[in-house]
Protein backbone atom coordinates (compact mmCIF):
# COMPACT_ATOMS: atom_id res chain seq x y z
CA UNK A 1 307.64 -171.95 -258.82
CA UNK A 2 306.80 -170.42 -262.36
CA UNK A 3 303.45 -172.32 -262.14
CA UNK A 4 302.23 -170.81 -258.91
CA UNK A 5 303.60 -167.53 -260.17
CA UNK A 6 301.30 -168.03 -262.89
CA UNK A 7 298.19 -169.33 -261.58
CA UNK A 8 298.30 -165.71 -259.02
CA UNK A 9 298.63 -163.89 -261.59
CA UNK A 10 295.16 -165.63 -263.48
CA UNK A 11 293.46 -165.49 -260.02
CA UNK A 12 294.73 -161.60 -259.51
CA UNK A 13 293.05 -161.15 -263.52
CA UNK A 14 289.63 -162.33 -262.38
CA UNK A 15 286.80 -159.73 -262.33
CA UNK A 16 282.81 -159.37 -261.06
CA UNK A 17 282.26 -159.58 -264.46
CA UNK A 18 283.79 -162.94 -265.14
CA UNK A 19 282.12 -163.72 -261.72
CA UNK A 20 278.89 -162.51 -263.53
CA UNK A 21 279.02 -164.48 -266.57
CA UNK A 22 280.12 -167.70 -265.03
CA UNK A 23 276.60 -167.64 -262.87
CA UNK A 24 274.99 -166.40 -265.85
CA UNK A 25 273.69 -163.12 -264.52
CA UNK A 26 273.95 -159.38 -264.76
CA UNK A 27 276.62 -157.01 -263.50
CA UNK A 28 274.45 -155.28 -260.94
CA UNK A 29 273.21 -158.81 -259.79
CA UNK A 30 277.00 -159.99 -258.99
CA UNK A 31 277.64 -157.01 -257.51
CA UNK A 32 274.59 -156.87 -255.03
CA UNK A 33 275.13 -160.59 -253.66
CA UNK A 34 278.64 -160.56 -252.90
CA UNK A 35 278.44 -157.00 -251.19
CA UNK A 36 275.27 -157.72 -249.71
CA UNK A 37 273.86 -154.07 -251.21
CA UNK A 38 270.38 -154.53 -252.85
CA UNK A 39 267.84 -157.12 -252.81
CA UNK A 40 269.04 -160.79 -254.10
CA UNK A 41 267.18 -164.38 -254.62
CA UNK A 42 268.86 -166.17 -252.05
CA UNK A 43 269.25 -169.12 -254.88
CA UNK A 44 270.83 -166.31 -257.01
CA UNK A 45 273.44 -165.28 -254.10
CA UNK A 46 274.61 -168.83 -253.86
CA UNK A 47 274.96 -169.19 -257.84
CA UNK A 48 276.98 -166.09 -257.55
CA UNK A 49 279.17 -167.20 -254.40
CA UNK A 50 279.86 -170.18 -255.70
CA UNK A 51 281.38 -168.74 -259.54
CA UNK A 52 283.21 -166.46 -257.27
CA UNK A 53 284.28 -169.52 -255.06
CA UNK A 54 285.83 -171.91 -258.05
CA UNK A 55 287.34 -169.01 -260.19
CA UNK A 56 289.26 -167.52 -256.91
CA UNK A 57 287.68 -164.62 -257.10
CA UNK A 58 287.93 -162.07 -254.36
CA UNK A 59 286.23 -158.86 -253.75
CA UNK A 60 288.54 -155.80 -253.47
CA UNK A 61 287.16 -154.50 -250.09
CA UNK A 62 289.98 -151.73 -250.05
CA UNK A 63 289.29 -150.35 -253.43
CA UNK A 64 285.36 -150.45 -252.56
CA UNK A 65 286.35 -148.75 -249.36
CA UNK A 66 287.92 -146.03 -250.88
CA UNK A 67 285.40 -145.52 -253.81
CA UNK A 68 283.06 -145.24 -250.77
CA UNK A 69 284.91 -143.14 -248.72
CA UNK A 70 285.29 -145.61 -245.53
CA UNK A 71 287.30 -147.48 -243.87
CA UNK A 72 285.10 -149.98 -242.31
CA UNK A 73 286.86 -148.99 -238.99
CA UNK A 74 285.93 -147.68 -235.68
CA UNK A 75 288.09 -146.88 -232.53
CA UNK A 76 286.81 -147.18 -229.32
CA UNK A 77 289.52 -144.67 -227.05
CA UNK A 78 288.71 -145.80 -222.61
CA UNK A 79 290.99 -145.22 -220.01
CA UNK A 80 292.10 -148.57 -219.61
CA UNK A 81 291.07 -152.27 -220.60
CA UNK A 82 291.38 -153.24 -216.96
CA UNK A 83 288.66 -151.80 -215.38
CA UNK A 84 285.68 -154.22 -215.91
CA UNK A 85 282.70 -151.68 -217.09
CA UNK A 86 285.08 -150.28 -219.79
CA UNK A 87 286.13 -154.38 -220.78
CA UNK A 88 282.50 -155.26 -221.07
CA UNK A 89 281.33 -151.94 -222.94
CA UNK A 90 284.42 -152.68 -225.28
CA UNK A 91 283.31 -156.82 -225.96
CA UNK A 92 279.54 -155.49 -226.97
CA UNK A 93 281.25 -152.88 -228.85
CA UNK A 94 282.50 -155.62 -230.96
CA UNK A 95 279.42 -157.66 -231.02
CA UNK A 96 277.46 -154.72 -232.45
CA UNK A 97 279.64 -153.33 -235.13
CA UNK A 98 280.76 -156.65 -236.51
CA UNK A 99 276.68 -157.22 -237.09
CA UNK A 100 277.12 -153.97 -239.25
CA UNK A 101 280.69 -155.23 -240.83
CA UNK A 102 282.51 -152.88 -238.96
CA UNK A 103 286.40 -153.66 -237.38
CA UNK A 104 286.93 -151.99 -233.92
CA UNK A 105 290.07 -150.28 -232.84
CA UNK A 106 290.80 -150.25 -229.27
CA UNK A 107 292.87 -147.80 -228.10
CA UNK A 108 294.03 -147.99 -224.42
CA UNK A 109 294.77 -144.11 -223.11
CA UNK A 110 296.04 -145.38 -219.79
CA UNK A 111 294.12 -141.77 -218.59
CA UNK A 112 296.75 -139.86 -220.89
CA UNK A 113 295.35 -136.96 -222.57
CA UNK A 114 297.59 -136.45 -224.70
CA UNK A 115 297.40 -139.90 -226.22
CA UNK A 116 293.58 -139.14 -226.43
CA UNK A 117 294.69 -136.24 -228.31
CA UNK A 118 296.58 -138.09 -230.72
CA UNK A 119 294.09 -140.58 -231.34
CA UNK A 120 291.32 -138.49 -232.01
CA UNK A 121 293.64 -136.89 -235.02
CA UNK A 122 292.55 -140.81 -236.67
CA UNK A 123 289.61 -139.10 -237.26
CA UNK A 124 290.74 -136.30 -239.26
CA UNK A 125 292.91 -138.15 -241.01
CA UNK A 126 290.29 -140.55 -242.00
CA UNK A 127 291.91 -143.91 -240.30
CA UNK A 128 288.68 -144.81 -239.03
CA UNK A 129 285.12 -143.44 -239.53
CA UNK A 130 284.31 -142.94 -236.31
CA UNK A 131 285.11 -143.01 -232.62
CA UNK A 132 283.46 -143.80 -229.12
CA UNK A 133 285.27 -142.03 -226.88
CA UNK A 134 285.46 -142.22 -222.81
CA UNK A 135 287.31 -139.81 -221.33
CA UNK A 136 287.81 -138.44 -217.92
CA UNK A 137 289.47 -135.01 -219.36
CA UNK A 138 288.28 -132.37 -221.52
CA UNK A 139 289.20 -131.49 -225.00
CA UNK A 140 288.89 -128.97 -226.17
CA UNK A 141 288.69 -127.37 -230.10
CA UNK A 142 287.02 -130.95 -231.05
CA UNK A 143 285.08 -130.06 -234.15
CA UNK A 144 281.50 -130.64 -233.69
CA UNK A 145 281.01 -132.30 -237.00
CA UNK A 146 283.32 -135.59 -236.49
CA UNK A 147 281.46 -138.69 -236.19
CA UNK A 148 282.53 -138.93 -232.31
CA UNK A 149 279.56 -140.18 -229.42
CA UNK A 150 280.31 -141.41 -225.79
CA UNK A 151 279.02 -143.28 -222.93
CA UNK A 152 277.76 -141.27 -219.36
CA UNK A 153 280.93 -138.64 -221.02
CA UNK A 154 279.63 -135.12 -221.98
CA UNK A 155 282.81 -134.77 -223.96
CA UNK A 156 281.89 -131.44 -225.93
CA UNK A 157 278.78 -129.40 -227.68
CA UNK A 158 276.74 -131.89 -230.31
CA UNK A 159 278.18 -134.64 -229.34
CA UNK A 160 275.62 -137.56 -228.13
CA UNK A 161 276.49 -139.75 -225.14
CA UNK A 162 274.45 -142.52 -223.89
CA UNK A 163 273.95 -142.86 -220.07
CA UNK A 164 271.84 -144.79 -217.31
CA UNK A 165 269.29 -143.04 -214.95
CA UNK A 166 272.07 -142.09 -212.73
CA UNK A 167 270.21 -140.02 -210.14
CA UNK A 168 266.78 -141.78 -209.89
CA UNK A 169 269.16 -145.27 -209.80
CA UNK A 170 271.52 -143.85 -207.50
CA UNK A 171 268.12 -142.08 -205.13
CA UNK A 172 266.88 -146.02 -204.48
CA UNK A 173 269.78 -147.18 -203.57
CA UNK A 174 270.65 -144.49 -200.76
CA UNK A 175 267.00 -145.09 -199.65
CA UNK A 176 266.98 -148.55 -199.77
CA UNK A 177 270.10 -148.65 -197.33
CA UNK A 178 268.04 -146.44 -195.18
CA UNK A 179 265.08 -148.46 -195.11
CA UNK A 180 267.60 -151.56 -194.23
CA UNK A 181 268.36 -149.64 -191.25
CA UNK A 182 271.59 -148.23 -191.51
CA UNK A 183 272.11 -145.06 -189.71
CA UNK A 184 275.44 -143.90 -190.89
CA UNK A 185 275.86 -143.66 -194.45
CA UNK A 186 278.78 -142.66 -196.83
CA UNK A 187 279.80 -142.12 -200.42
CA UNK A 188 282.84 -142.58 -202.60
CA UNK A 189 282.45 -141.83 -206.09
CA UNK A 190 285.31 -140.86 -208.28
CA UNK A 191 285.33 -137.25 -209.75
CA UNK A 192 286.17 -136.54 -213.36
CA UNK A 193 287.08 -133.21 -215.28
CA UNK A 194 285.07 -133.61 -217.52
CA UNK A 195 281.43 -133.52 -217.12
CA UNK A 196 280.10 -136.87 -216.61
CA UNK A 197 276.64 -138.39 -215.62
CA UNK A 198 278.35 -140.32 -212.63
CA UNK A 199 277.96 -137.21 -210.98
CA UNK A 200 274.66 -137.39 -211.00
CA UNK A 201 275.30 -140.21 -208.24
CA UNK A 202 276.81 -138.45 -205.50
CA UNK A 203 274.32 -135.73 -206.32
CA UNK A 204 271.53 -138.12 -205.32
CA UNK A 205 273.61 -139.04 -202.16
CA UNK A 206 273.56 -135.72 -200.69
CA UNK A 207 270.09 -135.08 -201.54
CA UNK A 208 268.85 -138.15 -199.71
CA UNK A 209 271.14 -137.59 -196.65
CA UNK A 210 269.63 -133.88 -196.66
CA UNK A 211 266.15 -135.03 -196.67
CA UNK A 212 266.74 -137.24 -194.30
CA UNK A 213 268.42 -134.74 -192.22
CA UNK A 214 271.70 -137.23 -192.04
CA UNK A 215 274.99 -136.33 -192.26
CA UNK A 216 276.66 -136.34 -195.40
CA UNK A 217 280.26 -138.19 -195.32
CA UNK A 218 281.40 -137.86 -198.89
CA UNK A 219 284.60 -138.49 -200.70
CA UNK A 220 284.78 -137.53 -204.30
CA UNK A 221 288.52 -137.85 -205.34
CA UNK A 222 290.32 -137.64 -208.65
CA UNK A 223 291.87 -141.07 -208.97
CA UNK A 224 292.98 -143.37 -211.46
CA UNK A 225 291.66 -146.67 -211.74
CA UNK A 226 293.67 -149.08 -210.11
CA UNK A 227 293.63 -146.69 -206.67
CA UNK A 228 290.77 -147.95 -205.38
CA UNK A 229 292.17 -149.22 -202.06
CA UNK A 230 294.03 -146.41 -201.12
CA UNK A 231 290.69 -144.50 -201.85
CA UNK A 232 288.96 -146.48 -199.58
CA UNK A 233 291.42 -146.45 -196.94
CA UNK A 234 291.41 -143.16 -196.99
CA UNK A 235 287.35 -142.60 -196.53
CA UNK A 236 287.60 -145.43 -193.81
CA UNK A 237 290.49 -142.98 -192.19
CA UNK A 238 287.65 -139.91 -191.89
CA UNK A 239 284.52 -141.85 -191.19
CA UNK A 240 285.19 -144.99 -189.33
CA UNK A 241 281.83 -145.10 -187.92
CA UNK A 242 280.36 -145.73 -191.38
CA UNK A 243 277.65 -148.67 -191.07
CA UNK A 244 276.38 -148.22 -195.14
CA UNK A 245 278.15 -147.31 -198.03
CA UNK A 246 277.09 -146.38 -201.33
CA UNK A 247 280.05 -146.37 -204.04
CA UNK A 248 280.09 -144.67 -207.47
CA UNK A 249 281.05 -147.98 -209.29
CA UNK A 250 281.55 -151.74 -208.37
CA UNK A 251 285.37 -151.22 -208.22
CA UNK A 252 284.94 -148.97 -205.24
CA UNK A 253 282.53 -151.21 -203.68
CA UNK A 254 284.55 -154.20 -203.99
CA UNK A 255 287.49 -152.34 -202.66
CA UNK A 256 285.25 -150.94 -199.86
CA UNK A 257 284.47 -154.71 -199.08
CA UNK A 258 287.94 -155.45 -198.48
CA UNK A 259 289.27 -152.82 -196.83
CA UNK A 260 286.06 -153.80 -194.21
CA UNK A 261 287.44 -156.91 -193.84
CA UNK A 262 290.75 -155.21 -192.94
CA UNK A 263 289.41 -153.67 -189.85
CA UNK A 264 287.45 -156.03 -188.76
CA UNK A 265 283.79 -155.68 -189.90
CA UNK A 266 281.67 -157.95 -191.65
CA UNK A 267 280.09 -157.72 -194.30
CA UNK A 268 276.68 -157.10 -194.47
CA UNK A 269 276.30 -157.29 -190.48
CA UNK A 270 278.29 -154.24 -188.99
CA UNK A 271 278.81 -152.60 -193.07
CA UNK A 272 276.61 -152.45 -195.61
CA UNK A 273 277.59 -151.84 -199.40
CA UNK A 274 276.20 -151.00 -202.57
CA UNK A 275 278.15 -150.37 -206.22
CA UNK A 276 277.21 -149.08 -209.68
CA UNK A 277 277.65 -150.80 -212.93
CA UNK A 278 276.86 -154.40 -212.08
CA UNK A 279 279.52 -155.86 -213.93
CA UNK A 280 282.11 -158.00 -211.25
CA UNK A 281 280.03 -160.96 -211.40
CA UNK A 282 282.45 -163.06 -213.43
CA UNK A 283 285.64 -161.05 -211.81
CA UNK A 284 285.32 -161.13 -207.86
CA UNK A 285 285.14 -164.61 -205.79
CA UNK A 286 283.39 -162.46 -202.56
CA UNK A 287 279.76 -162.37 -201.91
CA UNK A 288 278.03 -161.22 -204.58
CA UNK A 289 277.45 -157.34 -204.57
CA UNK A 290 274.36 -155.52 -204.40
CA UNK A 291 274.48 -153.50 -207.02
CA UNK A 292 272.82 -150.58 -209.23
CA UNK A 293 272.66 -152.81 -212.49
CA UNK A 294 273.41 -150.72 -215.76
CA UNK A 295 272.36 -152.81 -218.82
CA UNK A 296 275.73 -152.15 -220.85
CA UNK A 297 274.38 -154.33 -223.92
CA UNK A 298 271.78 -151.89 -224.35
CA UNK A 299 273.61 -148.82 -223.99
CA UNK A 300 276.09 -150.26 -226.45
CA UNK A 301 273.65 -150.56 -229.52
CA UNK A 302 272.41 -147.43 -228.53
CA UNK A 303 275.46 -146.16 -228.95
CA UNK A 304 276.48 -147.79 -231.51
CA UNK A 305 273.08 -146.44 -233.51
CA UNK A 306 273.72 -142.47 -232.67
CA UNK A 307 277.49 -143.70 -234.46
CA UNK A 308 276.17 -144.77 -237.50
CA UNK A 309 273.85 -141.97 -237.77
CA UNK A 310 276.99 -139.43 -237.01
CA UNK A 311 278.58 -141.40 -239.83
CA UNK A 312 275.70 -140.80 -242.17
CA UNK A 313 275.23 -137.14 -241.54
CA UNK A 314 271.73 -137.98 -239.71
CA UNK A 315 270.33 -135.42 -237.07
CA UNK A 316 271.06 -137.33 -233.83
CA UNK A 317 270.22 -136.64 -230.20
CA UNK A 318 272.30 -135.20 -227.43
CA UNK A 319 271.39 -137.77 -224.86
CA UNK A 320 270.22 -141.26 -225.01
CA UNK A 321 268.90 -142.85 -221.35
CA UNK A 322 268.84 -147.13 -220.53
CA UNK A 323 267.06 -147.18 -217.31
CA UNK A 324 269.62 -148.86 -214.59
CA UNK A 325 267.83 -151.03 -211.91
CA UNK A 326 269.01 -152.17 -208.41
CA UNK A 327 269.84 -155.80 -207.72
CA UNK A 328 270.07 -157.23 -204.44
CA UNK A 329 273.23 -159.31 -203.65
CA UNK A 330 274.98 -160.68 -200.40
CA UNK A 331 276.72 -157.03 -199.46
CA UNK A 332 272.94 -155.52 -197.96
CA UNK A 333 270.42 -157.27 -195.45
C-alpha cells in the first residue's frame, strides 16, 4: 500500500516541464502539442506524447480551464428527448462540439418554464459557456450578451436562431397536394408562445388555400408533445371530409396516419398526408412519409458556428437559413 501511495504521489509531482526535457524540447513546444494550440511537427507531437505517456504525465484540463476562463461545456435545454427532431438535433449537437472539444449538457425541460429558467442561470453562473436553447415559452429579462442561439426559436432581441425555409418549403407542399388532386385540404400545426419559424408553415397554408380560393380548415393548438392523437382526433372531429393534409411536423403526420386508419381511410387513396422535419425514418414501421425534409446536420453546425462566435465575442447574425426540400414517400400519389 505505501508503494502505490508513493508512486501517486511521483506521478501527481510530474510537470510540462519534465515532459519538456524528457523529449528534449522547449516549454512552449510541450505545451503546444499536448493542447493542440500552435503549430507542431507532427514527429515533434509524438516525441512529446510519448515523454508524457511513460512519465504518467497528465495535463490539468481544469486548471487550464480556469486560467482560460471555460468550462469546455455546453447545454443544449429542448422540451423533451422524446420527440424525434429534438433527439436528432441533440446527437449532431454532440457530433459537432466534440470536433471542437466541447462536452454537451442535455437538459430535458419536459415544456417546464421554470426549469428553463433555472437552467439558463448555468450561464450566469459560468457552469457552461454556452447554451442552445429550444423553447416553446418566452423569457423574458434574458440578457442579450450571454452566449445563448436557437433553432426555428426567436427566443429574445440579439439572439441568433437557425431555421429552414419554412414558408417557401411549406408553399410546395400545399401546392403539390393540389396538383395531386386533392380537393379538400387541412392543416395541423402546433402553436407556440413564443415566436417561432414553424409559423411560418401554417402561414403558407392559408395563403395557398386563399389563392386557390379553397377553404381553409386549420387547427393550430397549444399542445405538448406526446398529444398528438388527441390533436388529430380532434381536427378529424371538425373536418371529416378532409381528403389532404398538411401537418406542421412528422409527429402530427404520423399521428394523422393513424387516426385515418381508425376511421376507415386509406392511406394515400381516400387521405393524403404530408409532415415537416423528415426525421421518422428510423422510428415508424408505416409507409414511409412524404415529407418536407429539413437537413438537421446542417442546421446543427450552423448553429453550432453562431455559438462559438457568441462565445468569442464575434458580431454574429440574427438569422441563419438551410433550405428544406420536399421528399416524396408512400403517404401522397
Amino acid at each position: 500500500m505505501k508503494m502505490i501511495h508513493r508512486n501517486r504521489q511521483v506521478m501527481e509531482m510530474v510537470t510540462i516541464k519534465d515532459v519538456a526535457k524528457a523529449a528534449g524540447v522547449g516549454l512552449g513546444t510541450a505545451s503546444r502539442a499536448l493542447t493542440g494550440n500552435g503549430s507542431v511537427r507532427s514527429d515533434t507531437k509524438k516525441k512529446v506524447a510519448a515523454a508524457a505517456e511513460k512519465l504518467g504525465f497528465v495535463p490539468n484540463q481544469l486548471a487550464r480551464n480556469f486560467k482560460m476562463r471555460s468550462t469546455m461545456c455546453i447545454a443544449i435545454i429542448i422540451p423533451t428527448v422524446f420527440h424525434p427532431f429534438f433527439a436528432k438535433v441533440v446527437y449532431h449537437c454532440e457530433v459537432e462540439l466534440y470536433k471542437l472539444g466541447y462536452r454537451l449538457i442535455v437538459v430535458n425541460s419536459q415544456d417546464d418554464v421554470g426549469k428553463e429558467t433555472r437552467m439558463l442561470n448555468m450561464i450566469k453562473q459560468q457552469r457552461v459557456d454556452g447554451i442552445i436553447f429550444i423553447t416553446h415559452y418566452e423569457h423574458d429579462n434574458i440578457d442579450p450578451t450571454l452566449p445563448i442561439v436557437s433553432i426555428d426559436r426567436h427566443v429574445g432581441s440579439g439572439f441568433p436562431y437557425v431555421t429552414s425555409n419554412n414558408y417557401e418549403a411549406s408553399r410546395e407542399a400545399v401546392k403539390y397536394l393540389i396538383d395531386s388532386g386533392a380537393k379538400k385540404i387541412g392543416c395541423v400545426c402546433g402553436a407556440t408562445a413564443v415566436i417561432s419559424g414553424t409559423r411560418h408553415r401554417y402561414e403558407a397554408y392559408i395563403d395557398v388555400m386563399n389563392e386557390y380560393a379553397r377553404p381553409v380548415w386549420l387547427l393550430k393548438p397549444l399542445f405538448k408533445h406526446g398529444q398528438e392523437m388527441e390533436v388529430m382526433r380532434e381536427y378529424f372531429a371538425r373536418y371529416p371530409e378532409t381528403d389532404a393534409l398538411f401537418t406542421g411536423s412528422d409527429m402530427l403526420a404520423s399521428a394523422a396516419y393513424h387516426v385515418a386508419r381508425e376511421r376507415g381511410l386509406h392511406v394515400p387513396q381516400d387521405m393524403q398526408i404530408i409532415g415537416y422535419d423528415g426525421v421518422l425514418d428510423a422510428w415508424e414501421t408505416h409507409p414511409k412519409l412524404t415529407t418536407v425534409h429539413q437537413n438537421v446536420s446542417e442546421m446543427v453546425k450552423a448553429i453550432v458556428g453562431l455559438l462559438m462566435k457568441r462565445i468569442r465575442g464575434e458580431e454574429t447574425p440574427q438569422r441563419v437559413e438551410i433550405p428544406a426540400m420536399l421528399v416524396k414517400g408512400d403517404t401522397t400519389r
